[in-house]
C-alpha atoms as a PDB file:
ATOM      1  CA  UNK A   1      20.848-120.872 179.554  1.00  0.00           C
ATOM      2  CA  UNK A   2      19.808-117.538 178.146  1.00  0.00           C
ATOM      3  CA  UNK A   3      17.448-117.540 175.232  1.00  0.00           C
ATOM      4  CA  UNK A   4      18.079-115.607 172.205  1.00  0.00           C
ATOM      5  CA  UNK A   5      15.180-114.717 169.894  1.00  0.00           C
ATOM      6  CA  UNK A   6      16.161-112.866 166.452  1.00  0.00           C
ATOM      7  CA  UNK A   7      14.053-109.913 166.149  1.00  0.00           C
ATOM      8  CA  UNK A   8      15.010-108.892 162.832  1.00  0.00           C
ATOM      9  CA  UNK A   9      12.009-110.572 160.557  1.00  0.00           C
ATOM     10  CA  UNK A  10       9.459-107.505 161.481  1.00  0.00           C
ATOM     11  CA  UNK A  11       7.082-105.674 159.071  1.00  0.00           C
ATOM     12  CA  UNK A  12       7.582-102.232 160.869  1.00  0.00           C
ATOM     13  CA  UNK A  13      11.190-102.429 159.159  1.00  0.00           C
ATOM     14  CA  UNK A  14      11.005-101.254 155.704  1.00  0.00           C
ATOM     15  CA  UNK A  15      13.532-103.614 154.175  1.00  0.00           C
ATOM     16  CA  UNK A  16      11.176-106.271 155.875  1.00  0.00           C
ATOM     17  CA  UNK A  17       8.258-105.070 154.251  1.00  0.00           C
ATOM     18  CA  UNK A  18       9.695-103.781 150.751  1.00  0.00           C
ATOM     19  CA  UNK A  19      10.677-108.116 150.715  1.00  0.00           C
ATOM     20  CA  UNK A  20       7.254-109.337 151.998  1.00  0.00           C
ATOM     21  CA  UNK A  21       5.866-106.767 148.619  1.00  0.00           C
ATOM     22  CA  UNK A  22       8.254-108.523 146.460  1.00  0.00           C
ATOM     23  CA  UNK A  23       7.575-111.672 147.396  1.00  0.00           C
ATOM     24  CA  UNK A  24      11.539-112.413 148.125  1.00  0.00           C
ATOM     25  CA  UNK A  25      11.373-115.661 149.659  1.00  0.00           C
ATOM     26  CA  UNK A  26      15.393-115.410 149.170  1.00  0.00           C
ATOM     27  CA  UNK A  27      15.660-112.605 151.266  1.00  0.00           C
ATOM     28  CA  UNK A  28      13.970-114.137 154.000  1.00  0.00           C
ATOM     29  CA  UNK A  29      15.424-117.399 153.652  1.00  0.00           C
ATOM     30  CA  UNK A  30      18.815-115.830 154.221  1.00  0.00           C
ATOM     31  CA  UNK A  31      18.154-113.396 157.052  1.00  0.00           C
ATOM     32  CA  UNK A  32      16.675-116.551 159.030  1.00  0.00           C
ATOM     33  CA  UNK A  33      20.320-118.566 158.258  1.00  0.00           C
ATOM     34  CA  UNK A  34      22.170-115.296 159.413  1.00  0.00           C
ATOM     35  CA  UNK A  35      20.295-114.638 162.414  1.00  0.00           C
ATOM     36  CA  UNK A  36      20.653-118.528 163.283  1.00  0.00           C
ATOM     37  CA  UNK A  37      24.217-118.620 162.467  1.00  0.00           C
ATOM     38  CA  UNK A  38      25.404-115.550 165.019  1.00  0.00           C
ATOM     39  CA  UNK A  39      23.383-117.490 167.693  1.00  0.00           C
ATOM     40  CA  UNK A  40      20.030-117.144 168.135  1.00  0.00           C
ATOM     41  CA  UNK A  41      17.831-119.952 169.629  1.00  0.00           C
ATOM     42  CA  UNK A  42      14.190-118.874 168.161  1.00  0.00           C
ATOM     43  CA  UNK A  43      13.312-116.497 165.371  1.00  0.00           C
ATOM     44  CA  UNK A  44      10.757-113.919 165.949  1.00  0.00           C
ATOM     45  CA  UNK A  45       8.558-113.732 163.298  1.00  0.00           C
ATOM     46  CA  UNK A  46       6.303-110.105 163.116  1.00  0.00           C
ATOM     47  CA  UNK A  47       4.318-109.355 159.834  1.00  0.00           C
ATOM     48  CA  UNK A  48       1.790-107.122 161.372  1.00  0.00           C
ATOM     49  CA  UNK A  49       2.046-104.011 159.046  1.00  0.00           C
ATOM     50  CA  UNK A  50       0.631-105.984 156.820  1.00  0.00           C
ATOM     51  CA  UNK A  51      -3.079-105.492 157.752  1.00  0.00           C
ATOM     52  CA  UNK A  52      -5.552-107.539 156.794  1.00  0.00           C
ATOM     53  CA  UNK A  53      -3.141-109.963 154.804  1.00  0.00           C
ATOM     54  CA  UNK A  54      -0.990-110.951 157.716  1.00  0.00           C
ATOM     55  CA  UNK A  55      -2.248-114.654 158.094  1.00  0.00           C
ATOM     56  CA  UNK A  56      -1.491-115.507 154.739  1.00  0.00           C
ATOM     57  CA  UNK A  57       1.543-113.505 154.843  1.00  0.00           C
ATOM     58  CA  UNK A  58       2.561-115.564 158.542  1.00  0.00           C
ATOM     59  CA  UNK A  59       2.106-118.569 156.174  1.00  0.00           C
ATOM     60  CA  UNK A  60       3.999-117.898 153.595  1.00  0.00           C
ATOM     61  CA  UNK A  61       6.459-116.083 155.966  1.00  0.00           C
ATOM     62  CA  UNK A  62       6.850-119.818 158.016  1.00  0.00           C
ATOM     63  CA  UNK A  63       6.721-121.949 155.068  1.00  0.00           C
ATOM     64  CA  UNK A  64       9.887-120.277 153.812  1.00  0.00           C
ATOM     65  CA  UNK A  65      11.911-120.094 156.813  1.00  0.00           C
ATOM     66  CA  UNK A  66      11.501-123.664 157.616  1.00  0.00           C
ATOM     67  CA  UNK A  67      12.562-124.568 154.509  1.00  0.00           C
ATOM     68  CA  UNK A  68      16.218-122.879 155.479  1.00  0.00           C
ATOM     69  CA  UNK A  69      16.495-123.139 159.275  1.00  0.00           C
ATOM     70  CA  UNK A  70      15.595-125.532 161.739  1.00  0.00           C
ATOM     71  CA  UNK A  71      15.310-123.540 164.743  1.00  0.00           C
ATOM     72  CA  UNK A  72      11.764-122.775 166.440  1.00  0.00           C
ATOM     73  CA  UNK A  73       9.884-119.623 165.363  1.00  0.00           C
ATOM     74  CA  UNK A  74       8.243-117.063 167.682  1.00  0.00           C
ATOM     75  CA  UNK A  75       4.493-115.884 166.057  1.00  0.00           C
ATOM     76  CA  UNK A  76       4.620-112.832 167.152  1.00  0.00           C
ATOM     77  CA  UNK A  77       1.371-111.201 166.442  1.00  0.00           C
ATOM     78  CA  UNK A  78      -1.939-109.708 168.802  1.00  0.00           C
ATOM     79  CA  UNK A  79      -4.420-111.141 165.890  1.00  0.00           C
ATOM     80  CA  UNK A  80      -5.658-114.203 166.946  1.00  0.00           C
ATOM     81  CA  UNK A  81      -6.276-115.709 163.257  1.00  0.00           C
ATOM     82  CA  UNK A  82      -2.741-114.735 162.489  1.00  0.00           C
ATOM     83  CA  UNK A  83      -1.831-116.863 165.768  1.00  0.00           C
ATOM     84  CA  UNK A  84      -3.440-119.813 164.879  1.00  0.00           C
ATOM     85  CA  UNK A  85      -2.370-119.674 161.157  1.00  0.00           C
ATOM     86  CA  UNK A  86       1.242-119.450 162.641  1.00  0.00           C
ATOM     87  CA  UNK A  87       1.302-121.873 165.502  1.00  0.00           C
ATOM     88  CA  UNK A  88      -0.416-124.448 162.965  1.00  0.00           C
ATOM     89  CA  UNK A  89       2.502-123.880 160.875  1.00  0.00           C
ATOM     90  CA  UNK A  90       5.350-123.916 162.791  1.00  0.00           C
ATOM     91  CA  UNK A  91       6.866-127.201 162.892  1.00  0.00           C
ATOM     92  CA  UNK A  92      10.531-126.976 163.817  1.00  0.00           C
ATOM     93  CA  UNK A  93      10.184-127.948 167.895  1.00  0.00           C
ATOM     94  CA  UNK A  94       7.938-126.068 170.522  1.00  0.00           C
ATOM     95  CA  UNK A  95       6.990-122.469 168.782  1.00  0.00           C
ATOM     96  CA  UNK A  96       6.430-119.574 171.127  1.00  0.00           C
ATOM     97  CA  UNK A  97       3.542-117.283 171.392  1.00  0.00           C
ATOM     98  CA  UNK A  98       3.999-114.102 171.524  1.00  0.00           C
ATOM     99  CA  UNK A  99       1.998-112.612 172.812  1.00  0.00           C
ATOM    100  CA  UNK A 100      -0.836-112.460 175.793  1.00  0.00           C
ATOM    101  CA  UNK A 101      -1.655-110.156 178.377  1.00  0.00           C
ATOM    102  CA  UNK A 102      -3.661-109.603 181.705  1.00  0.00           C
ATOM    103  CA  UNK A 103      -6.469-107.539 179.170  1.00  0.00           C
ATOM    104  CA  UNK A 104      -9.974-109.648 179.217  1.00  0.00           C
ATOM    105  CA  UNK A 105     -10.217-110.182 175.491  1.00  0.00           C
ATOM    106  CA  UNK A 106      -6.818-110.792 174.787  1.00  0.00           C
ATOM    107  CA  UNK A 107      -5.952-113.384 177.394  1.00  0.00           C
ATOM    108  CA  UNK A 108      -8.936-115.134 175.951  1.00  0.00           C
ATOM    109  CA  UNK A 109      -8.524-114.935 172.712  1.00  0.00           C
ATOM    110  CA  UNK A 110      -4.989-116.573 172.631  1.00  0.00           C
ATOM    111  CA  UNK A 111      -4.975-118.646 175.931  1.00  0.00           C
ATOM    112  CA  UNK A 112      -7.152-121.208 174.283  1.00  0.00           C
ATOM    113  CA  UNK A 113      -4.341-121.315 170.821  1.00  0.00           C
ATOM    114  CA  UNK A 114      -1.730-121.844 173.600  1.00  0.00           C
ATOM    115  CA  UNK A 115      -2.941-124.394 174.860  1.00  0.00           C
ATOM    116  CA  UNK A 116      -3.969-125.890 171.620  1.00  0.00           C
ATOM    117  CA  UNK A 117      -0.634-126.010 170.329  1.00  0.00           C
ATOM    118  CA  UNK A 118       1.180-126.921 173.582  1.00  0.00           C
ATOM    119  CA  UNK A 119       3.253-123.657 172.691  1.00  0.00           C
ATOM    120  CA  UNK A 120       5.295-121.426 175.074  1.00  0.00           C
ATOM    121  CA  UNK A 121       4.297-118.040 175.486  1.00  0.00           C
ATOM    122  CA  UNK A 122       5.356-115.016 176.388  1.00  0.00           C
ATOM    123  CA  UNK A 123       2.896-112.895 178.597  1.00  0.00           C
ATOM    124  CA  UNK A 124       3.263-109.147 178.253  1.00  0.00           C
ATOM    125  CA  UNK A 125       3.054-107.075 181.764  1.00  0.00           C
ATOM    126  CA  UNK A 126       0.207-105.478 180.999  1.00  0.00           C
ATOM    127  CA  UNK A 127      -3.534-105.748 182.367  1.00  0.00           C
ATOM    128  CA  UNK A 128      -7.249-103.589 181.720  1.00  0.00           C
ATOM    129  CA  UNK A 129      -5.253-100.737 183.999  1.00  0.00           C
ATOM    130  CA  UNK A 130      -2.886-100.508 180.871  1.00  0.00           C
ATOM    131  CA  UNK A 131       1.259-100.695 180.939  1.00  0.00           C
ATOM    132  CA  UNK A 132       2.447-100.789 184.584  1.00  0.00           C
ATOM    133  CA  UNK A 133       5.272 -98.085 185.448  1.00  0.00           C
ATOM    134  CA  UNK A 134       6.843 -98.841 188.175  1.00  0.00           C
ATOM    135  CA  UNK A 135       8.798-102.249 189.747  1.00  0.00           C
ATOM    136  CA  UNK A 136       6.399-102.564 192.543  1.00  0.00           C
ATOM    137  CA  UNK A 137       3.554-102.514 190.015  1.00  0.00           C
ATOM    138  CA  UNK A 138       5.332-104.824 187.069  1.00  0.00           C
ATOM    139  CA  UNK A 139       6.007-107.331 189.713  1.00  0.00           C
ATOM    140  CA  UNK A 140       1.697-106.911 190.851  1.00  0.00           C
ATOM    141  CA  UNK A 141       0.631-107.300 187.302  1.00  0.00           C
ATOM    142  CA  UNK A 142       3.475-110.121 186.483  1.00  0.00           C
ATOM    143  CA  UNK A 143       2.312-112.170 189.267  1.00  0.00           C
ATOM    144  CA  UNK A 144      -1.150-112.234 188.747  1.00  0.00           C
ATOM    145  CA  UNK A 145      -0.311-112.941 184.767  1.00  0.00           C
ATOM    146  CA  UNK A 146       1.424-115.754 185.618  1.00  0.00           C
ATOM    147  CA  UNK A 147      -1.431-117.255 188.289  1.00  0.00           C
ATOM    148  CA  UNK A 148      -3.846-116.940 186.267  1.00  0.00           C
ATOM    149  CA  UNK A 149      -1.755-118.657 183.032  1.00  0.00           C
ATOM    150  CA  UNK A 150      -0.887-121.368 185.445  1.00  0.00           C
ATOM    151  CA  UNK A 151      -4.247-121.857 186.729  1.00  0.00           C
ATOM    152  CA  UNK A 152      -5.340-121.880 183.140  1.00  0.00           C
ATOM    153  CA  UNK A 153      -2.741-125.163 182.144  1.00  0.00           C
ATOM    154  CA  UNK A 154      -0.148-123.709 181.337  1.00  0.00           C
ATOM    155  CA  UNK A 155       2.956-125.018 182.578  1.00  0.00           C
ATOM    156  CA  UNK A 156       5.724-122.313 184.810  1.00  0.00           C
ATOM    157  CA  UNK A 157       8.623-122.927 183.059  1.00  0.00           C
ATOM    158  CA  UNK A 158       6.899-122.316 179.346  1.00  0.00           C
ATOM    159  CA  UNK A 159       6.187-118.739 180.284  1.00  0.00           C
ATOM    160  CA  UNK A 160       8.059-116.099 179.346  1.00  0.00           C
ATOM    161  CA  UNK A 161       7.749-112.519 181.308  1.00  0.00           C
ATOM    162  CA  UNK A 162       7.959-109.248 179.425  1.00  0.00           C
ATOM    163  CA  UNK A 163       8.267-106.689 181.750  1.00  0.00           C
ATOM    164  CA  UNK A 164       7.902-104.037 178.704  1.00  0.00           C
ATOM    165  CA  UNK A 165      10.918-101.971 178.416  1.00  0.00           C
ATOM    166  CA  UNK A 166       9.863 -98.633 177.569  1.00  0.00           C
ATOM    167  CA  UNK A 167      11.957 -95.928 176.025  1.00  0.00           C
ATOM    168  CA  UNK A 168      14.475 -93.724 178.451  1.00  0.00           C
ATOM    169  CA  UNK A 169      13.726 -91.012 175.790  1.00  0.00           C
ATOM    170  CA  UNK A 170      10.245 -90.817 177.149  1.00  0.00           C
ATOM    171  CA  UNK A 171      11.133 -91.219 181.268  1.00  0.00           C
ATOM    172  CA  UNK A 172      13.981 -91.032 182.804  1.00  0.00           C
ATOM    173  CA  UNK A 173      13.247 -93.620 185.200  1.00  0.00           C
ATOM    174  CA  UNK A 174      12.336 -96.367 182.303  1.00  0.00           C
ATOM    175  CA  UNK A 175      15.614 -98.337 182.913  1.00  0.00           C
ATOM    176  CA  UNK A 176      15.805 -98.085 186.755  1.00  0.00           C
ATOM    177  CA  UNK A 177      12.027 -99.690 186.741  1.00  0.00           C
ATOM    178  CA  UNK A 178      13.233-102.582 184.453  1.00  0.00           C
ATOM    179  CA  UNK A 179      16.235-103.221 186.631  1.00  0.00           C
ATOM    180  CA  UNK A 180      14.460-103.154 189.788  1.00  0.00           C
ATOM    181  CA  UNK A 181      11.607-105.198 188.710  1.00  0.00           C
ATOM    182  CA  UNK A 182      14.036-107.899 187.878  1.00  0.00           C
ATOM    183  CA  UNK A 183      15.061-107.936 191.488  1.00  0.00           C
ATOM    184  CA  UNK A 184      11.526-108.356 192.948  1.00  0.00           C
ATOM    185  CA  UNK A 185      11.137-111.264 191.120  1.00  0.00           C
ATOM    186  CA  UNK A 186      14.816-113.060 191.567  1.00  0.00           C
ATOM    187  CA  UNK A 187      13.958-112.430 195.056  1.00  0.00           C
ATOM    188  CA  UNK A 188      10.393-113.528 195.413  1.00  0.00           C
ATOM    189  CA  UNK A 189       9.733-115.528 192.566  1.00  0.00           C
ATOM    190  CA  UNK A 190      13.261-116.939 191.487  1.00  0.00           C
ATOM    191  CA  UNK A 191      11.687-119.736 188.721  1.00  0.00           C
ATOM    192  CA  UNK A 192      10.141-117.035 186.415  1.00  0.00           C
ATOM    193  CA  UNK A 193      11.095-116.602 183.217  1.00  0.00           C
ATOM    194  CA  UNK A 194      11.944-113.185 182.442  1.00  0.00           C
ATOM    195  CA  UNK A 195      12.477-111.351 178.880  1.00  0.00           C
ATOM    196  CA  UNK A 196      13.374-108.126 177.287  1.00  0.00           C
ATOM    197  CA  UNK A 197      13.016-106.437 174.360  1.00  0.00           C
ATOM    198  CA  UNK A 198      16.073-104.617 174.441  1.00  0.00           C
ATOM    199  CA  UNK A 199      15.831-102.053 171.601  1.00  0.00           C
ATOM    200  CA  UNK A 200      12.686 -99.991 172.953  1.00  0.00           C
ATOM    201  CA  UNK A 201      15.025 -98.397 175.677  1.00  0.00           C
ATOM    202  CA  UNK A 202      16.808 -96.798 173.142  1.00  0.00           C
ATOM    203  CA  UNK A 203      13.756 -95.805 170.728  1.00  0.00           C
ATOM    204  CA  UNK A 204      14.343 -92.059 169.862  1.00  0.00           C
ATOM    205  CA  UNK A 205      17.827 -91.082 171.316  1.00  0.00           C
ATOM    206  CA  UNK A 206      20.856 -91.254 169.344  1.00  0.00           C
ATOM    207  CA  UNK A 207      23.965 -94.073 169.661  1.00  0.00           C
ATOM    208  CA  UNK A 208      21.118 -96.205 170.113  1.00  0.00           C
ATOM    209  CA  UNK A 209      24.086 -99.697 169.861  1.00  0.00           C
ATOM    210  CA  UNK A 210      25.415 -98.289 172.933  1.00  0.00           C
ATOM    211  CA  UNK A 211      22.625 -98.269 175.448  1.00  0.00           C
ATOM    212  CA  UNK A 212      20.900-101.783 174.494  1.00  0.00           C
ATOM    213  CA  UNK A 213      24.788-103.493 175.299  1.00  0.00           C
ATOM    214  CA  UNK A 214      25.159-101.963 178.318  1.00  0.00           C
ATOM    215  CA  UNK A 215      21.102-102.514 179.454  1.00  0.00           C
ATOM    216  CA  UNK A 216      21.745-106.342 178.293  1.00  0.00           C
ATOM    217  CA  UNK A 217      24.715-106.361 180.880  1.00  0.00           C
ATOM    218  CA  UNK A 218      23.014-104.505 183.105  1.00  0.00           C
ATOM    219  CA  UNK A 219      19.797-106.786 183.301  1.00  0.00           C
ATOM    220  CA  UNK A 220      21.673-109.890 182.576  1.00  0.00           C
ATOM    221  CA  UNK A 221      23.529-109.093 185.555  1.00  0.00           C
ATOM    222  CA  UNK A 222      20.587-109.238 187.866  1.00  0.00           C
ATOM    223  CA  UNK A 223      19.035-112.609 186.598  1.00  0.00           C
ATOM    224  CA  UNK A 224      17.214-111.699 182.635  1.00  0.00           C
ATOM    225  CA  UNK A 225      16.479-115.313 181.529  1.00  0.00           C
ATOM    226  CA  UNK A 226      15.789-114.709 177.814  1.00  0.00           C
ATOM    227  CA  UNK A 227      16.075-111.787 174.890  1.00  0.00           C
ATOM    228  CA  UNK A 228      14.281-109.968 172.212  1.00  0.00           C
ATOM    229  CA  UNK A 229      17.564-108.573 169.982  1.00  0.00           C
ATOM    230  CA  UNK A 230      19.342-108.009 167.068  1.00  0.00           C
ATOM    231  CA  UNK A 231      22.336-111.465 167.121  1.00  0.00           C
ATOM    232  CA  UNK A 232      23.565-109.644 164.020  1.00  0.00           C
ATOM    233  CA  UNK A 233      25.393-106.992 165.913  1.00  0.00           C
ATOM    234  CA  UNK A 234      28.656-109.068 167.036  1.00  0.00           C
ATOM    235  CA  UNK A 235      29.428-106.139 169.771  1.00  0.00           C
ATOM    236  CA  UNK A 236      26.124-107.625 171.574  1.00  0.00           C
ATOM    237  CA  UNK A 237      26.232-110.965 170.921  1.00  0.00           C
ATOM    238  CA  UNK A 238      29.929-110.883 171.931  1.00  0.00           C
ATOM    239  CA  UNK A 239      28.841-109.040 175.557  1.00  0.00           C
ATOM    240  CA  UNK A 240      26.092-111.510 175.936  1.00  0.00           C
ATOM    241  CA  UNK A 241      28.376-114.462 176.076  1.00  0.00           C
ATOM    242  CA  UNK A 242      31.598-112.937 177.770  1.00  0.00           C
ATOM    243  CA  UNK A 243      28.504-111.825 180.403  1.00  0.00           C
ATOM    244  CA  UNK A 244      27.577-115.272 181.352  1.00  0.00           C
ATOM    245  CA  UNK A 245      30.889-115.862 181.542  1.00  0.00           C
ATOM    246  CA  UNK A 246      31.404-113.863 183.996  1.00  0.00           C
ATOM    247  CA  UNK A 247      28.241-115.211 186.090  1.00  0.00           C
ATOM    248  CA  UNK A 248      29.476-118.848 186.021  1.00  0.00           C
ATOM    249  CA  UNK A 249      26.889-119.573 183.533  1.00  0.00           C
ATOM    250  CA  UNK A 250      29.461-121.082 180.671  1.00  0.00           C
ATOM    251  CA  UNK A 251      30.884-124.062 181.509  1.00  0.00           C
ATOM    252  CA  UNK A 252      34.628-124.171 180.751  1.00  0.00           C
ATOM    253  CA  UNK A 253      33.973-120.888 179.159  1.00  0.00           C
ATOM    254  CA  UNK A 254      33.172-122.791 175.684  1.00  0.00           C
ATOM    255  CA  UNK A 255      30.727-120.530 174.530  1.00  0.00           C
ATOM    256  CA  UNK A 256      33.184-117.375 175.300  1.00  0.00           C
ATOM    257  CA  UNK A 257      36.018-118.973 173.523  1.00  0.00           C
ATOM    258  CA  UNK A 258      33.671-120.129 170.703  1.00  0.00           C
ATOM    259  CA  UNK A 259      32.862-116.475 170.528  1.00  0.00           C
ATOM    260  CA  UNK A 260      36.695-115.419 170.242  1.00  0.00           C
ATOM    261  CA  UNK A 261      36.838-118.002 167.224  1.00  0.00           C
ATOM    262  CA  UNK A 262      33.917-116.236 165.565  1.00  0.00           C
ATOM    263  CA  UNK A 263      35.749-113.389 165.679  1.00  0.00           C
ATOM    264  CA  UNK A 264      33.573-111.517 167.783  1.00  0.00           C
ATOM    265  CA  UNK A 265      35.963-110.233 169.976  1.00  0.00           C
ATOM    266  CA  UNK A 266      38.230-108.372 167.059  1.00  0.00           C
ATOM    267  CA  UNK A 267      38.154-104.736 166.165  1.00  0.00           C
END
């Protein structure tokens, strides 16, 4: 099953944060029931722009949400306090924490919350040598993430893998390293969850729709387990389903032809 997690609940967007000023617990309310409704499993939930007010604001953000949906939330936040405020809040199953990474005084501070709150996490390929760049080097750094989260209590399958998609308007070679990454670990390490963000590739180039569809097929393809993206654009959405499909992952194709009854599939 491949996990969708809405990503559209994000401070850094200015409708997002022009909401959060106004205190529109409406507006929120109904992007979480629109997100869930085209499909996605968790909701992210990113408030970071927000500075120094960002665990109340991860409160208030939760409280309201709940109150509509009753899908899972993923506190996605580096602030520790913010963390805690928003695993302690999160009620509707197993919340995910997003995120931790290889770097000393992150790993520390948010290991322990983990733990804490049983949560599933997803662990960012990145250690104290910064943001690896090649596959060879995001497979190094991913491995020795998830040892040492495993070592630590927590259990395989509740880690998620970020190999950090970085934008093709920056290198050239950002996709190819994402791509062949996934196929170290599917042939090393087959039982490792692995996620992407799929708008960074696109960050800065134009027609930007286009290249996260075909990098979701593309890394779907070669064994992605679980998404950061948009479930409001139906193209995508649409793609993502007829693409597991197409890998035997659908049984009796229901989730295609529930798809084609959404409508996704008309022009």
């Amino acid at each position: 099953m491949i996990l969708v997690i809405g990503e559209l609940i994000n401070t850094s967007r200015k409708i997002i944060m022009e909401n959060v000023e106004k205190g529109n617990a409406g507006y929120f309310c109904d992007m979480a029931k629109r997100q869930v409704e085209a499909g996605a499993d968790y909701l992210d939930i990113n408030c970071g722009d927000t500075l120094d007010e960002e665990p109340e604001i991860m409160k208030w953000l939760i409280e309201n949400i709940q109150a509509a949906v009753q899908v899972p939330l993923c506190i996605d936040t580096p602030n520790p306090v913010a963390m805690e405020v928003g695993l302690s809040t999160a009620r509707n199953g197993r919340p995910i924490a997003n995120s931790i990474t290889g770097e000393k005084e992150r790993y520390e501070a948010i290991l322990p919350l983990v733990l804490r709150h049983k949560a599933k996490v997803i662990a960012l390929c990145i250690d104290e040598n910064g943001i690896p760049q090649t596959a060879e080097e995001k497979f190094q750094v991913g491995m020795e993430l998830v040892k040492r989260l495993t070592e630590s209590g927590v259990a395989p399958d509740d880690i998620y893998l970020d190999l950090l998609v970085q934008p093709l308007a920056t290198n050239d070679g950002a996709g190819l390293a994402i791509l062949n990454a996934i196929s170290l670990f599917k042939q090393h390490s087959p039982e490792i969850h692995l996620l992407s963000a799929l708008s960074n590739i696109s960050f800065g180039l134009p027609n930007r729709k286009i290249l996260n569809r075909i990098f979701m097929i593309q890394t779907l393809t070669l064994g992605m387990d679980a998404y950061i993206l948009n479930p409001l654009d139906k193209t995508m959405m649409g793609f993502l389903y007829a693409g597991q499909s197409l890998l035997g992952q659908d049984k009796y194709c229901a989730k295609y032809l529930a798809a084609h009854r959404k409508g996704l599939y008309e022009n």
